[in-house]
Protein backbone atom coordinates (compact mmCIF):
# COMPACT_ATOMS: atom_id res chain seq x y z
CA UNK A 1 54.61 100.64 81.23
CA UNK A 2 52.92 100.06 84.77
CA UNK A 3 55.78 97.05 85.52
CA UNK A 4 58.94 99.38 84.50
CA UNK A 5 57.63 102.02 86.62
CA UNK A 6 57.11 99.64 89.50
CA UNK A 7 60.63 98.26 88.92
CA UNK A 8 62.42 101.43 88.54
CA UNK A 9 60.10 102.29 91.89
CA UNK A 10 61.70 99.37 94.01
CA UNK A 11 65.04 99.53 92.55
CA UNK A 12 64.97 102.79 93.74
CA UNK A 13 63.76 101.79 97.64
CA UNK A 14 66.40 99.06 97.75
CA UNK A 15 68.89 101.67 97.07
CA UNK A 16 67.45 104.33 99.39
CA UNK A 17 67.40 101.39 101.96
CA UNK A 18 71.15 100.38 101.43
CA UNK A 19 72.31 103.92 101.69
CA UNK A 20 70.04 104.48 105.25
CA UNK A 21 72.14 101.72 106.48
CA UNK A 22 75.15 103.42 107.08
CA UNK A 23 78.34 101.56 108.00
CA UNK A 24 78.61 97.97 109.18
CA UNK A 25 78.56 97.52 112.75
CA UNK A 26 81.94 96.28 114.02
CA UNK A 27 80.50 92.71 114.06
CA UNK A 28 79.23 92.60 110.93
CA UNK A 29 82.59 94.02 110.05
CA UNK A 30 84.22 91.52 111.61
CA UNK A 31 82.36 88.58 110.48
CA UNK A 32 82.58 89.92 107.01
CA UNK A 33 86.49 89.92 107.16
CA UNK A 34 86.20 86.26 108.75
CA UNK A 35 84.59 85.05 106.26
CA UNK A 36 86.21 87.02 103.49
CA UNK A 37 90.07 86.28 104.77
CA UNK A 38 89.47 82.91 106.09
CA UNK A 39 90.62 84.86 109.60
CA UNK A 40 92.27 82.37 112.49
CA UNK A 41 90.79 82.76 116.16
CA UNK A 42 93.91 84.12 116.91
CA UNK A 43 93.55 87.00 113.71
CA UNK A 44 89.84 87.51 115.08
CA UNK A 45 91.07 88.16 118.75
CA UNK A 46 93.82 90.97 116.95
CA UNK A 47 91.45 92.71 114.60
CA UNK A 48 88.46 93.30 116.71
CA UNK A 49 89.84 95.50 118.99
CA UNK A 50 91.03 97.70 116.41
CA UNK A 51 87.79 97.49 114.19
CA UNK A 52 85.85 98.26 117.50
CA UNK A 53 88.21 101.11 118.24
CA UNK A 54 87.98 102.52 114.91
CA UNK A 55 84.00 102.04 114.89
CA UNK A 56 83.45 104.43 118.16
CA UNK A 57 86.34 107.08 116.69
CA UNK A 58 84.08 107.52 113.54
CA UNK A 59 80.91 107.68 115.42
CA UNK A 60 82.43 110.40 117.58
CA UNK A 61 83.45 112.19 113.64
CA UNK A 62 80.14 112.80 113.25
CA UNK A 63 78.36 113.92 116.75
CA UNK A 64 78.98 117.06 115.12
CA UNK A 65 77.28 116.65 112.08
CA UNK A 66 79.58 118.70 109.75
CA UNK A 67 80.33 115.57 107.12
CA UNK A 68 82.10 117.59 104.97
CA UNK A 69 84.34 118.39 107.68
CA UNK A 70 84.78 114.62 109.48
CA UNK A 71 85.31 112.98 106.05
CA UNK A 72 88.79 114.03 105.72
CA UNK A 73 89.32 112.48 109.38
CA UNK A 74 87.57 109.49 108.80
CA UNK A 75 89.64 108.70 105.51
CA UNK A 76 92.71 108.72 107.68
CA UNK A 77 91.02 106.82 110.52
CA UNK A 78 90.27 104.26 108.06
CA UNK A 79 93.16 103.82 106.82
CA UNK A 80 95.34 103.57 110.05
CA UNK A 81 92.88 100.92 111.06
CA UNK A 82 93.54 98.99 107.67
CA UNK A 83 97.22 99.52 107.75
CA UNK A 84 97.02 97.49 111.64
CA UNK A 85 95.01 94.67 110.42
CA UNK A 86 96.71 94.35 106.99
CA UNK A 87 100.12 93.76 109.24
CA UNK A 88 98.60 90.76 110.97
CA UNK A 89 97.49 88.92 107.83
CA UNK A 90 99.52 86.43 105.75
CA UNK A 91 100.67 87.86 102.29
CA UNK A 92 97.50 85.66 100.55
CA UNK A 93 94.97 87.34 103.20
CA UNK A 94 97.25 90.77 102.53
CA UNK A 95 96.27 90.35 99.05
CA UNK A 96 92.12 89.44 99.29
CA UNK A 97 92.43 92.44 101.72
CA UNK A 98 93.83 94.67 99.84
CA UNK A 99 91.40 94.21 96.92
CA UNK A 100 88.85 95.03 99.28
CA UNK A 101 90.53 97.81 100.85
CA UNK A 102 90.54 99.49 96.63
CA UNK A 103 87.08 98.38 96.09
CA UNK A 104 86.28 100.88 99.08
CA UNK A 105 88.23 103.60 98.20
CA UNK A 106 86.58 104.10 94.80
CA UNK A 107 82.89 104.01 96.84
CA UNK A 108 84.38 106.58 98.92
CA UNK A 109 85.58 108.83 96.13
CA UNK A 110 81.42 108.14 95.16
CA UNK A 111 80.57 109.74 98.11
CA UNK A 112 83.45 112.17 98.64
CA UNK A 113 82.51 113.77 95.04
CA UNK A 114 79.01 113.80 95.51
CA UNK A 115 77.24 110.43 93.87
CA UNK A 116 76.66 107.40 95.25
C-alpha cells in the first residue's frame, strides 16, 4: 500500500513539474523541429525568426494575466506562425509537421476545456 501511494505521489510531481514548465523556449522549439523535420540550415535560418517572433507576441498575451481572455489570441498567433513555417517545408516535412501541429491542438482543447 505504502509503494502505490508513493507512486501515485511522484507521478503526480512529475506532472505538476511538466505543467510548471510552460511553453518551450524558442530554442528548444527550434531544436525540437530540427530534429523532428530533419530541418536544412537554410529552413533553420527561415523558421527562427518567426518562432522567436511568435514566442515574445505570446509572452506579451499574458502580461495581463487574463488567460481566459489571451487564449483566443494565442490560438490564432499559433497558427499564423505554423501556417509560415509549414510553407517553407517540403511536402514530407509538411506532413511530420502537420501531425504535430494536430497532436497540439487536441492538448490545447485539454487546456481550453479545463483538463490537462
Amino acid at each position: 500500500m505504502k509503494k502505490l501511494l508513493l507512486v501515485a505521489l511522484m507521478a503526480i510531481g512529475v506532472s505538476a513539474a511538466v505543467h510548471a514548465q510552460g511553453p518551450p523556449s524558442p530554442e528548444e522549439e527550434l531544436s525540437q523541429l530540427k530534429t523532428s523535420l530533419t530541418l536544412t540550415d537554410a529552413q533553420v535560418a527561415k523558421v527562427k525568426p518567426i518562432i522567436n517572433a511568435e514566442a515574445k507576441s505570446r509572452d506579451s498575451l499574458f502580461q495581463g494575466g487574463d488567460m481566459q481572455a489571451a487564449f483566443p489570441k494565442m490560438i490564432t498567433l499559433m497558427n499564423a506562425s505554423s501556417a509560415k513555417i509549414k510553407a517553407m517545408l517540403t511536402p514530407e516535412q509538411a506532413t511530420i509537421y502537420q501531425k504535430q501541429l494536430d497532436q497540439r491542438a487536441e492538448m490545447m482543447k485539454g487546456f481550453q476545456n479545463g483538463g490537462n
